[in-house]
Protein backbone atom coordinates (compact mmCIF):
# COMPACT_ATOMS: atom_id res chain seq x y z
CA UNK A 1 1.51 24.02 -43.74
CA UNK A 2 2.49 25.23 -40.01
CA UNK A 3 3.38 22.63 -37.94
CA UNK A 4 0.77 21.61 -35.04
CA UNK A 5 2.33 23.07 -31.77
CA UNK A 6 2.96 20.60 -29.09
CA UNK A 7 1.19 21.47 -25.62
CA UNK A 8 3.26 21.10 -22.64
CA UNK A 9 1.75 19.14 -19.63
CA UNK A 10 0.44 21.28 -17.26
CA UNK A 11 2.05 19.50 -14.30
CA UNK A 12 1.18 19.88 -10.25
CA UNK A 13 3.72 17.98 -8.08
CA UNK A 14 2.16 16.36 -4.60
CA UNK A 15 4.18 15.47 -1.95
CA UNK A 16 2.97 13.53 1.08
CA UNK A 17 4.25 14.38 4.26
CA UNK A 18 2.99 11.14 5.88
CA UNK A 19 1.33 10.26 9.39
CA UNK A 20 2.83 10.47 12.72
CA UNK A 21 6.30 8.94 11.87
CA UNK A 22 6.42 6.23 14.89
CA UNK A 23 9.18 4.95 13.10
CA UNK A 24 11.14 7.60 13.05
CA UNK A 25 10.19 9.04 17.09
CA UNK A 26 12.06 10.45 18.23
CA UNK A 27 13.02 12.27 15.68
CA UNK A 28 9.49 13.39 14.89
CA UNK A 29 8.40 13.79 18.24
CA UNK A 30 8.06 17.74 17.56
CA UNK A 31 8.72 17.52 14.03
CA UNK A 32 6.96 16.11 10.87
CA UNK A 33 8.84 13.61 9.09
CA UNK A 34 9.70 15.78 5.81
CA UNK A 35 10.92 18.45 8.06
CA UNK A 36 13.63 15.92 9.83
CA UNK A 37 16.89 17.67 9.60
CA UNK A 38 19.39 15.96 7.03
CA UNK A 39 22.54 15.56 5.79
CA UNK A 40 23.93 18.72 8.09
CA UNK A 41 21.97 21.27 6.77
CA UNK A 42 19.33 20.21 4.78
CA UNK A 43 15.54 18.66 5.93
CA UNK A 44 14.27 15.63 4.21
CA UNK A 45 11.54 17.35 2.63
CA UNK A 46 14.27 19.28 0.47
CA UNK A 47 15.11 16.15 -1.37
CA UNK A 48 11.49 15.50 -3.08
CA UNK A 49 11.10 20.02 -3.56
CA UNK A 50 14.17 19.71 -5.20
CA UNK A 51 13.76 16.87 -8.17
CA UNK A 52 10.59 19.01 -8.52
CA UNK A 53 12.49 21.99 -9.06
CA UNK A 54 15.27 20.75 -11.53
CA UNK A 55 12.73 18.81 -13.84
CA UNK A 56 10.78 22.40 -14.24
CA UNK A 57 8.21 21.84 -12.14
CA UNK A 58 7.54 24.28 -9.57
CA UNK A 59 4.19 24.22 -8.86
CA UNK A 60 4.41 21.86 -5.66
CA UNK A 61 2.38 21.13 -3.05
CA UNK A 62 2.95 19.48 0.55
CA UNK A 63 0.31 17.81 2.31
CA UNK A 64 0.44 17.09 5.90
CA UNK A 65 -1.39 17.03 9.12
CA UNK A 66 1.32 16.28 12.38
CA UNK A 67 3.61 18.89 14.24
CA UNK A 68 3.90 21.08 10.96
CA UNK A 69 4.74 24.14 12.56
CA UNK A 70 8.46 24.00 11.57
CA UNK A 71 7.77 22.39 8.41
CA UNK A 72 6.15 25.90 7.65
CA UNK A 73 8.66 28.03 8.78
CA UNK A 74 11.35 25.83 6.63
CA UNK A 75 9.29 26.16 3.41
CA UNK A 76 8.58 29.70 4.32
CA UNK A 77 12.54 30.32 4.47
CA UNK A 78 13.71 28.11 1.71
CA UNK A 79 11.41 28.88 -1.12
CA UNK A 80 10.40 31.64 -2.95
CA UNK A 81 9.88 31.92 -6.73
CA UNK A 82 9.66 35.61 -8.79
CA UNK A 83 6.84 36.45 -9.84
CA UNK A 84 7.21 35.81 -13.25
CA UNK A 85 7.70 31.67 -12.74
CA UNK A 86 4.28 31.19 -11.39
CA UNK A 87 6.15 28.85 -8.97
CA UNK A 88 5.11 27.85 -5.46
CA UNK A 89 5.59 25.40 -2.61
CA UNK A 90 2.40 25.60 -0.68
CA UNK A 91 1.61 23.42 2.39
CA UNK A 92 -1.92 22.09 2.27
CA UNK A 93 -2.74 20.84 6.03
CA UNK A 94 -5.36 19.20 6.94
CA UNK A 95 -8.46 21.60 7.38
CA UNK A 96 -12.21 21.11 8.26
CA UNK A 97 -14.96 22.14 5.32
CA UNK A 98 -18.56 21.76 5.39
CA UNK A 99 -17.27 18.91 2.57
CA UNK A 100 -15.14 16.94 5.97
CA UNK A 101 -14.46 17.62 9.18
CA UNK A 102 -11.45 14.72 9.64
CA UNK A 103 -8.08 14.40 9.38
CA UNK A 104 -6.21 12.56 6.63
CA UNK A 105 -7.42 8.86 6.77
CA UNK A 106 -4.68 7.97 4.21
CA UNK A 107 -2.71 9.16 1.30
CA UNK A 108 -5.57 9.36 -1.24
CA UNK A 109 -7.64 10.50 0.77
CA UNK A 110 -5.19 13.26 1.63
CA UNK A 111 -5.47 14.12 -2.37
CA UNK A 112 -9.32 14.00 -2.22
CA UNK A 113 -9.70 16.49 0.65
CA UNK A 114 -7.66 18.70 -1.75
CA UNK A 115 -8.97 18.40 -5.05
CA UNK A 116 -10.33 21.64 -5.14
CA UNK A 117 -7.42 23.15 -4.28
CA UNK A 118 -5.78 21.66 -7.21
CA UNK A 119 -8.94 22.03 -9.38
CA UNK A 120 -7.78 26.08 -9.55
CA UNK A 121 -4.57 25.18 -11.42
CA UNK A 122 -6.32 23.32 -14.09
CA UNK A 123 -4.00 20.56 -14.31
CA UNK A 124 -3.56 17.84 -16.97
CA UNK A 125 -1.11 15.58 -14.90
CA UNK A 126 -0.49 14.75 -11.49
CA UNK A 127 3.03 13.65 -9.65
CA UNK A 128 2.22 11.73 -6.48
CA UNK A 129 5.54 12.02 -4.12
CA UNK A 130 6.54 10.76 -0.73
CA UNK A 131 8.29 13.01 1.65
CA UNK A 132 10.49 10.79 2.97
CA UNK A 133 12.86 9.22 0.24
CA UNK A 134 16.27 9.70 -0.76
CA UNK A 135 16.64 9.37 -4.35
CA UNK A 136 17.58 11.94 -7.46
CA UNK A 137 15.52 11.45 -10.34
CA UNK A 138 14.48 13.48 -13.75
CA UNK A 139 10.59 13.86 -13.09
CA UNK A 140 10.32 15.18 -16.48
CA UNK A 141 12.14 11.60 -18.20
CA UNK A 142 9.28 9.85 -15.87
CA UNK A 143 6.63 12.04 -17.46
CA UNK A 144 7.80 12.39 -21.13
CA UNK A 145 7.81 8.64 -20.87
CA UNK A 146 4.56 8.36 -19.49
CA UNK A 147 2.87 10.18 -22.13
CA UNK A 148 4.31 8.25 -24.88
CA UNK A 149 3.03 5.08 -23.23
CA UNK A 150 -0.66 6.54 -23.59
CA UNK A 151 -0.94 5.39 -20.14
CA UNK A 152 -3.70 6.71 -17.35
CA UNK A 153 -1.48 6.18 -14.42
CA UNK A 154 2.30 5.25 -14.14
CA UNK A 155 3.99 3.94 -11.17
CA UNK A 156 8.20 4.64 -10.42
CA UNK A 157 9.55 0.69 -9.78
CA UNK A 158 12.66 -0.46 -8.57
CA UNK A 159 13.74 -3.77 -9.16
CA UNK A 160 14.65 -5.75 -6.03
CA UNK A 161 15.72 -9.12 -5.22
CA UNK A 162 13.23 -12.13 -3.69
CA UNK A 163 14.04 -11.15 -0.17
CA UNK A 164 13.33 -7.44 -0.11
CA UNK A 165 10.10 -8.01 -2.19
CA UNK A 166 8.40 -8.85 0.57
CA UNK A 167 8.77 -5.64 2.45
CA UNK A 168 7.32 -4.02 -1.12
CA UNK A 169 3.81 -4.08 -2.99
CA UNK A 170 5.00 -5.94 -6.52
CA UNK A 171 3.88 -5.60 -9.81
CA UNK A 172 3.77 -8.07 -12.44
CA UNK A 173 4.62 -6.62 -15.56
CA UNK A 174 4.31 -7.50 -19.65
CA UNK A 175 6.47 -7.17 -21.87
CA UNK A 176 5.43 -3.21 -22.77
CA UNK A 177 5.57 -2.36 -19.19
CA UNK A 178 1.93 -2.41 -18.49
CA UNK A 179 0.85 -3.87 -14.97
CA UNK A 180 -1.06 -6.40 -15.33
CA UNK A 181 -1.36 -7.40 -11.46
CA UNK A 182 -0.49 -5.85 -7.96
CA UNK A 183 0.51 -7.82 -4.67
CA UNK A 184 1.13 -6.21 -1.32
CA UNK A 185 4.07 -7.64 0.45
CA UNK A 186 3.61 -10.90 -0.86
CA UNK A 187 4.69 -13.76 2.37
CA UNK A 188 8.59 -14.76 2.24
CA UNK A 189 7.37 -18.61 1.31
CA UNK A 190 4.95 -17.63 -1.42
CA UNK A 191 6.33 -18.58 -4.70
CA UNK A 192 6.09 -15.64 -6.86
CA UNK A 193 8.31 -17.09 -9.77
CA UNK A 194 5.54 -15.92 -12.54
CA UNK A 195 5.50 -12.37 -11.42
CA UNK A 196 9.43 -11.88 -12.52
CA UNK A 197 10.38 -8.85 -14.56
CA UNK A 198 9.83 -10.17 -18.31
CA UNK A 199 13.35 -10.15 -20.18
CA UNK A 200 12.67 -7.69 -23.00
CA UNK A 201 11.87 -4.87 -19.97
CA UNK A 202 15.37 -5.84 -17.60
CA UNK A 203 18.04 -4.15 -19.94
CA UNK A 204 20.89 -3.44 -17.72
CA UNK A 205 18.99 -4.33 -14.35
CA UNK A 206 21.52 -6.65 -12.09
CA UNK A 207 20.32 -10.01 -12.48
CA UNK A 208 19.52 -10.63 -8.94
CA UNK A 209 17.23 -8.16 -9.10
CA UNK A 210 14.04 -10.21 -10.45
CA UNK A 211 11.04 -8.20 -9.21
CA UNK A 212 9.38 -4.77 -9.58
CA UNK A 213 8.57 -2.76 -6.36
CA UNK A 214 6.60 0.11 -6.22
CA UNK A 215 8.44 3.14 -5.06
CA UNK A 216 4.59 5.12 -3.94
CA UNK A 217 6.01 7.51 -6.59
CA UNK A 218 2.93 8.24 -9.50
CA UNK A 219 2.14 9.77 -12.67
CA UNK A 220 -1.73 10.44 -12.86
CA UNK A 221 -3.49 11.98 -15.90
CA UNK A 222 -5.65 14.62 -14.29
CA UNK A 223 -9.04 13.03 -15.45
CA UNK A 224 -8.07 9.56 -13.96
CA UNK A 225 -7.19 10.86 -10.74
CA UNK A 226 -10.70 12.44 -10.55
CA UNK A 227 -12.13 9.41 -11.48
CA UNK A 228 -10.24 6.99 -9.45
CA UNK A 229 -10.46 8.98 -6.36
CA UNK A 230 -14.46 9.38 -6.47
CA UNK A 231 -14.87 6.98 -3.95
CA UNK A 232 -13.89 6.57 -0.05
CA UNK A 233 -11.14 4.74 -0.82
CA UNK A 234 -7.95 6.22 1.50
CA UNK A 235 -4.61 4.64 0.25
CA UNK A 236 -3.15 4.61 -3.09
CA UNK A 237 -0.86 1.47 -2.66
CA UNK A 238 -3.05 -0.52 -0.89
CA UNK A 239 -6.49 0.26 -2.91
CA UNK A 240 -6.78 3.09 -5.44
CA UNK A 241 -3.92 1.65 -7.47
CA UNK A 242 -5.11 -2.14 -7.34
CA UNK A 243 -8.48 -1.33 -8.89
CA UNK A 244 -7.31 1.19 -11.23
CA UNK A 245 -5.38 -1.96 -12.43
CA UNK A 246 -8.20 -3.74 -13.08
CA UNK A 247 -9.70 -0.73 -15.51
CA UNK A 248 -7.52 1.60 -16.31
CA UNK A 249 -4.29 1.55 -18.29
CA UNK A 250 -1.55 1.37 -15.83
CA UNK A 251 2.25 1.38 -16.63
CA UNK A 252 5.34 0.77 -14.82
CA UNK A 253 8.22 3.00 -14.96
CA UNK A 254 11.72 1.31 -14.26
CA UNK A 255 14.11 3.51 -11.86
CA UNK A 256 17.42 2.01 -12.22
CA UNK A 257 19.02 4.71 -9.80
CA UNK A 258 19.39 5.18 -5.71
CA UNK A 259 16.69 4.91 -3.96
CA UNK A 260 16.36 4.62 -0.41
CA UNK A 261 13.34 4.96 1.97
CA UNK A 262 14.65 6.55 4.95
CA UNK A 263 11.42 6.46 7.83
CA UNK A 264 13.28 4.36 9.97
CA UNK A 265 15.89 5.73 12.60
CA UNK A 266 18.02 2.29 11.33
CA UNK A 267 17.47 3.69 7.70
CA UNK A 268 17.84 7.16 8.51
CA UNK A 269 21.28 6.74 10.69
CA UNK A 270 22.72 4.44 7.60
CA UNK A 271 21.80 7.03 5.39
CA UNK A 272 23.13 9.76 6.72
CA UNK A 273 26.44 8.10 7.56
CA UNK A 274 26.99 6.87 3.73
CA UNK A 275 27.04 11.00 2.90
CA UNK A 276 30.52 10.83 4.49
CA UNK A 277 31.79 7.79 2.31
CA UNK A 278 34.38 9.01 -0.86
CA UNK A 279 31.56 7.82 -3.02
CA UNK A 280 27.95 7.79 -1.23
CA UNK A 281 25.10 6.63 -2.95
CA UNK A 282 23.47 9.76 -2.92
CA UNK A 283 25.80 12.53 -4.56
CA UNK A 284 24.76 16.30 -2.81
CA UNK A 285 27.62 17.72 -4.61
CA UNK A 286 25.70 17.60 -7.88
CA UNK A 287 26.26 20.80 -10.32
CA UNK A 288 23.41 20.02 -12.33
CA UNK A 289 20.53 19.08 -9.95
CA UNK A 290 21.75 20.58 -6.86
CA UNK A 291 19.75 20.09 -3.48
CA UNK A 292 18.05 23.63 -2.29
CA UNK A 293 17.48 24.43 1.12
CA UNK A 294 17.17 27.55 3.81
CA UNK A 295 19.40 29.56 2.99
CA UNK A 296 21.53 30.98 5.81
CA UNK A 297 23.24 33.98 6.62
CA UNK A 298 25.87 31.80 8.92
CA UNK A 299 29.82 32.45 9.63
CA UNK A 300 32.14 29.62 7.73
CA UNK A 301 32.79 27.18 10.21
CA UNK A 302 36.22 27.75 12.35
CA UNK A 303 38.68 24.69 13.11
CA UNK A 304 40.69 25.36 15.97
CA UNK A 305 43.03 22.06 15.31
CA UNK A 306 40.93 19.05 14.65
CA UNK A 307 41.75 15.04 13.23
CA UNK A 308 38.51 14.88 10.69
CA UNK A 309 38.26 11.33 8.42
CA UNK A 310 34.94 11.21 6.10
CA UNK A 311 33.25 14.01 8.23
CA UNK A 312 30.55 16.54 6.89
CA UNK A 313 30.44 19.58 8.81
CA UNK A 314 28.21 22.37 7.95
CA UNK A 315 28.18 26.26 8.31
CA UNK A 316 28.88 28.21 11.48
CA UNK A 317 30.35 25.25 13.56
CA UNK A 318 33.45 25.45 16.06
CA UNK A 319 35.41 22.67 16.62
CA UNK A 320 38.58 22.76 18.87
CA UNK A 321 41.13 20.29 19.66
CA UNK A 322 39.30 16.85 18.54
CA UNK A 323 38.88 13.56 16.63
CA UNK A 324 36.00 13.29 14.25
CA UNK A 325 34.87 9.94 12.50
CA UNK A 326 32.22 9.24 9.65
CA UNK A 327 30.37 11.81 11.03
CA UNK A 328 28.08 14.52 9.77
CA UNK A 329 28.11 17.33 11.88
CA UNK A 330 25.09 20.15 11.40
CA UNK A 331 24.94 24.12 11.43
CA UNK A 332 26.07 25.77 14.40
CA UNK A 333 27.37 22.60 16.20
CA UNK A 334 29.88 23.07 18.88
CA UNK A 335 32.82 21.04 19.82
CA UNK A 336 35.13 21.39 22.40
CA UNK A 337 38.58 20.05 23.08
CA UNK A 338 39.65 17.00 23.74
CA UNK A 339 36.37 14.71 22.06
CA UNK A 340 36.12 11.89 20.00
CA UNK A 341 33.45 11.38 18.00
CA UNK A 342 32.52 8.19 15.73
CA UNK A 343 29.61 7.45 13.71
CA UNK A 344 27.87 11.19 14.87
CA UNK A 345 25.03 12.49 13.37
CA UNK A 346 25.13 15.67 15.00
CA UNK A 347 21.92 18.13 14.23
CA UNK A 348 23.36 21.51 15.63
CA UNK A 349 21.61 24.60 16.99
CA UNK A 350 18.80 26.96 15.64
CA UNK A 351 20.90 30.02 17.23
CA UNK A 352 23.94 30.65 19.16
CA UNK A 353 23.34 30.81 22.55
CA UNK A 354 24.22 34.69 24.21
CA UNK A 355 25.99 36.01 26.95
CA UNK A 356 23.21 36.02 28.94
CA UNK A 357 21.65 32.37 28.45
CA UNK A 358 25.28 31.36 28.94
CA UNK A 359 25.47 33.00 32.28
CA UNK A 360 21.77 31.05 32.68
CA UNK A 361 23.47 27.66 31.85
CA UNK A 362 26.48 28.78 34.67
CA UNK A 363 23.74 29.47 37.13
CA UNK A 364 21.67 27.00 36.43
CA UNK A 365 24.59 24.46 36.48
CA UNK A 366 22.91 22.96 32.74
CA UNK A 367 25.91 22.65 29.64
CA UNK A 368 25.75 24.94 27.13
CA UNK A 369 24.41 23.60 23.49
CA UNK A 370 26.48 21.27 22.15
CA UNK A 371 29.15 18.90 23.30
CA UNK A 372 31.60 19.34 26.23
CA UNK A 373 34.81 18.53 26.94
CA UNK A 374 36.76 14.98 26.55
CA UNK A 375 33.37 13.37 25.71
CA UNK A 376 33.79 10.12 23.70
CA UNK A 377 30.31 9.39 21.85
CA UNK A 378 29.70 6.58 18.97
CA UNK A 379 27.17 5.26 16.58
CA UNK A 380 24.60 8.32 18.32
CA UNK A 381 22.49 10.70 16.65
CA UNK A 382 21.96 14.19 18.75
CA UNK A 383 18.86 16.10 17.75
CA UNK A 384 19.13 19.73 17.72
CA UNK A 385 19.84 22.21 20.70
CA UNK A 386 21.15 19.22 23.07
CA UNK A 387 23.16 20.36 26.29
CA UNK A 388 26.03 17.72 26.66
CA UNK A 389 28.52 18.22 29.72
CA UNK A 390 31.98 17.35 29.76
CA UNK A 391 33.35 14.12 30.50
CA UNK A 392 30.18 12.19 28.68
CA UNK A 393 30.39 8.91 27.33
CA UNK A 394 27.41 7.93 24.95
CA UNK A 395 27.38 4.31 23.55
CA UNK A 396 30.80 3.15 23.88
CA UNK A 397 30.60 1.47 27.25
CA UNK A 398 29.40 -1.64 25.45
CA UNK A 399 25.76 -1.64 27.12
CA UNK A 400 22.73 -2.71 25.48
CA UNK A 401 19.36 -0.86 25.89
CA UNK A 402 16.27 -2.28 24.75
CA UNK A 403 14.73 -0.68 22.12
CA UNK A 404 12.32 2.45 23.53
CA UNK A 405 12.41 5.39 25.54
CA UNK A 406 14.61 5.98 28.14
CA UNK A 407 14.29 9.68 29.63
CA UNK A 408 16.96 11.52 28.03
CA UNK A 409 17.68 9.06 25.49
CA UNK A 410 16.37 6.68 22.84
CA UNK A 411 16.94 3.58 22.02
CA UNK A 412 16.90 2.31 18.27
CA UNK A 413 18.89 -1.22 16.91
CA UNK A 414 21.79 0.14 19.10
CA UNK A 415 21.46 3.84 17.93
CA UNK A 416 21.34 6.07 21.14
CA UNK A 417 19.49 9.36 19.99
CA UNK A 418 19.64 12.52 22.52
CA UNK A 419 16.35 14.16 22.61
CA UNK A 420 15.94 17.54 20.72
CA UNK A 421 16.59 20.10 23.48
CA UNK A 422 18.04 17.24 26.40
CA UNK A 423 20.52 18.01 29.23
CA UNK A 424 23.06 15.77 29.50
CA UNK A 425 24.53 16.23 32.68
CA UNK A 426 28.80 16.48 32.82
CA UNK A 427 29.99 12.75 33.47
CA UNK A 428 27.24 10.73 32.19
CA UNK A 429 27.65 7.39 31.07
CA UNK A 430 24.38 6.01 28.87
């Protein structure tokens, strides 16, 4: 008797590209949040494409709605599948149809607008992603184990401890992993003792880890997500995925990995930074699931005598003569002599400026992109194309700024960013 063939999930990965990112201005001020450069030469959006692409599932799409001009043009440059892998990463943004005229109200209704986008593709499952989290994980482990479970939805948790639950929507769990109930950011001085993870589900979870927070990551069988979203309700966390509770079966899905929500400048600097450490949390220098990205047709970079200590620096840089820190330094930086940099996140350039736009900058008496001479800068991130003269000093005179705009500058739990494109004048002190 010939064995009954096994039919492989026909998967569509979603990733959200969020709202405006006010927590992450000014960083987003031109830029959508997934399309925030990081780690040197990669953009946040990379991270989510990529766990798509290593757990074989390559039909993605990205849905998003602010400044998503250069969003496009990095998913135009980065990714392009043969023909023959029916693979795509196709940004859906929001459009007007004689269905709705509005923008995204939310992150299901983001998914609703596009149903019938999705429709075409005739999809049996659903991944729900967020395009602005740092985390590796094998999408295809999530799903394999969500179709064992026979569940209708299932939600990636990560177990936190009583004080960080409250920044979380938490699930209460039984002892198969089913949710049973759903409470968003439940109050610091709420007890919350009966909604611990139950014993038989903790295996090797650190024991001061007693709760299960949802990381917005989701499983949805495709008929369930029709179902669930036939309504005008527009978030999945705060909404969709409380009622489908209540009538649908909905697991949990324990992620006992790194996970780290970065839409915060605070959470993005700290981040970043922990790439430099021997043994950072998140690991790009993975054989097996690498990280892709644009890939560029850049010089190596060229050290003309430099002191570097836990310091990422990317293709087509030139740094002469100076002292580098935990920093992470991005493509086509430039350094000159004499500087000394600590903490640095340090975007780089889109291009190399040219003999002409130099003689501009001479004329114009504005510093050429990058960093000039004998500047000292610490605990700063500089967004791309920044003009800093020589003799700068940037967050080392021991001044406090309250938090906000300030011109040139932004101000961010003592994190100075320098504005994307800003001309920092030679001898300024901020």
């Amino acid at each position: 008797m010939a064995k009954q063939q096994i039919q492989e999930p026909r998967v569509l990965s979603i990733i959200l590209g969020g709202g405006k990112g006010t927590r992450l201005y000014p960083l987003t001020k031109e830029r959508s949040k997934p399309a925030v450069p990081f780690g040197g030469k990669y953009r946040i959006v990379d991270i989510p494409i990529s766990n798509c692409i290593n757990s074989g599932y390559k039909k993605i799409y990205l849905l998003t709605q602010f400044n998503s001009a250069s969003l496009h043009l990095h998913i135009i440059n980065s990714y392009n599948f043969d023909r023959f892998s029916h693979g795509f990463v196709e940004i859906l943004a929001a459009e007007q149809t004689l269905e709705h005229s509005g923008w995204y109200e939310g992150t299901a209704d983001a998914v609703r607008k596009n149903l019938a986008h999705f429709r075409v593709q005739k999809p049996t499952h659903y991944i729900i992603l967020s395009g602005d989290q740092l985390y590796r994980m094998d999408l295809k482990a999530f799903m394999n184990e969500h179709i064992a479970s026979g569940a209708d939805i299932t939600i990636a948790a990560k177990a936190v401890n009583r004080e960080d639950a409250s920044g979380f929507g938490i699930m209460r769990v039984d002892d198969s992993n089913k949710i049973t109930a759903f409470m968003e950011k439940p109050a610091k001085d709420l007890n919350i003792d009966n909604w611990k993870i139950p014993e038989k589900s903790r295996g090797d979870l650190d024991p001061k880890l007693e709760y299960l927070a949802s990381m917005g990551i989701y499983i949805f069988n495709a008929d369930a997500m029709e179902e669930m979203l036939a309504n005008e309700r527009n978030d999945f966390g705060k909404e969709i995925i409380p009622d489908a509770i209540k009538n649908k079966k909905v697991n949990s899905y324990i992620f006992d990995g790194y996970w780290e929500d970065i839409g915060t400048i605070r959470s993005f600097y700290e981040a970043t930074l922990d790439l430099t450490n021997p043994f950072p949390h998140f690991n790009f220098y993975d054989e097996d699931s690498p990280i892709y990205t644009h890939m560029r047709n850049l010089p190596p970079s060229k050290i003309n005598h430099a002191d570097m200590t836990g310091t990422l620096a990317s293709e087509g840089c030139v740094i002469t003569n100076s002292r580098l820190q935990r920093s992470v330094i991005g493509v086509r930086s430039i350094i000159n002599e004499g500087c000394d940099l600590d903490g640095v996140i340090m975007m780089g350039a889109d291009y190399y400026e040219n003999a002409e736009q130099l003689a501009d900058n001479a004329k114009n008496k504005i510093p050429n992109i990058g960093i000039g001479k004998n500047c000292k800068i610490t605990k700063a991130i500089i967004d791309k194309n920044a003009h800093i003269g020589d003799n700068c000093c940037i967050n080392v005179s021991g001044k406090k700024y309250e938090d906000g705009d300030h011109g040139t500058f932004y101000s961010a739990d003592g994190i100075i960013v320098i504005r994307r494109g800003a001309v920092i004048p030679a001898g300024t002190v901020i």
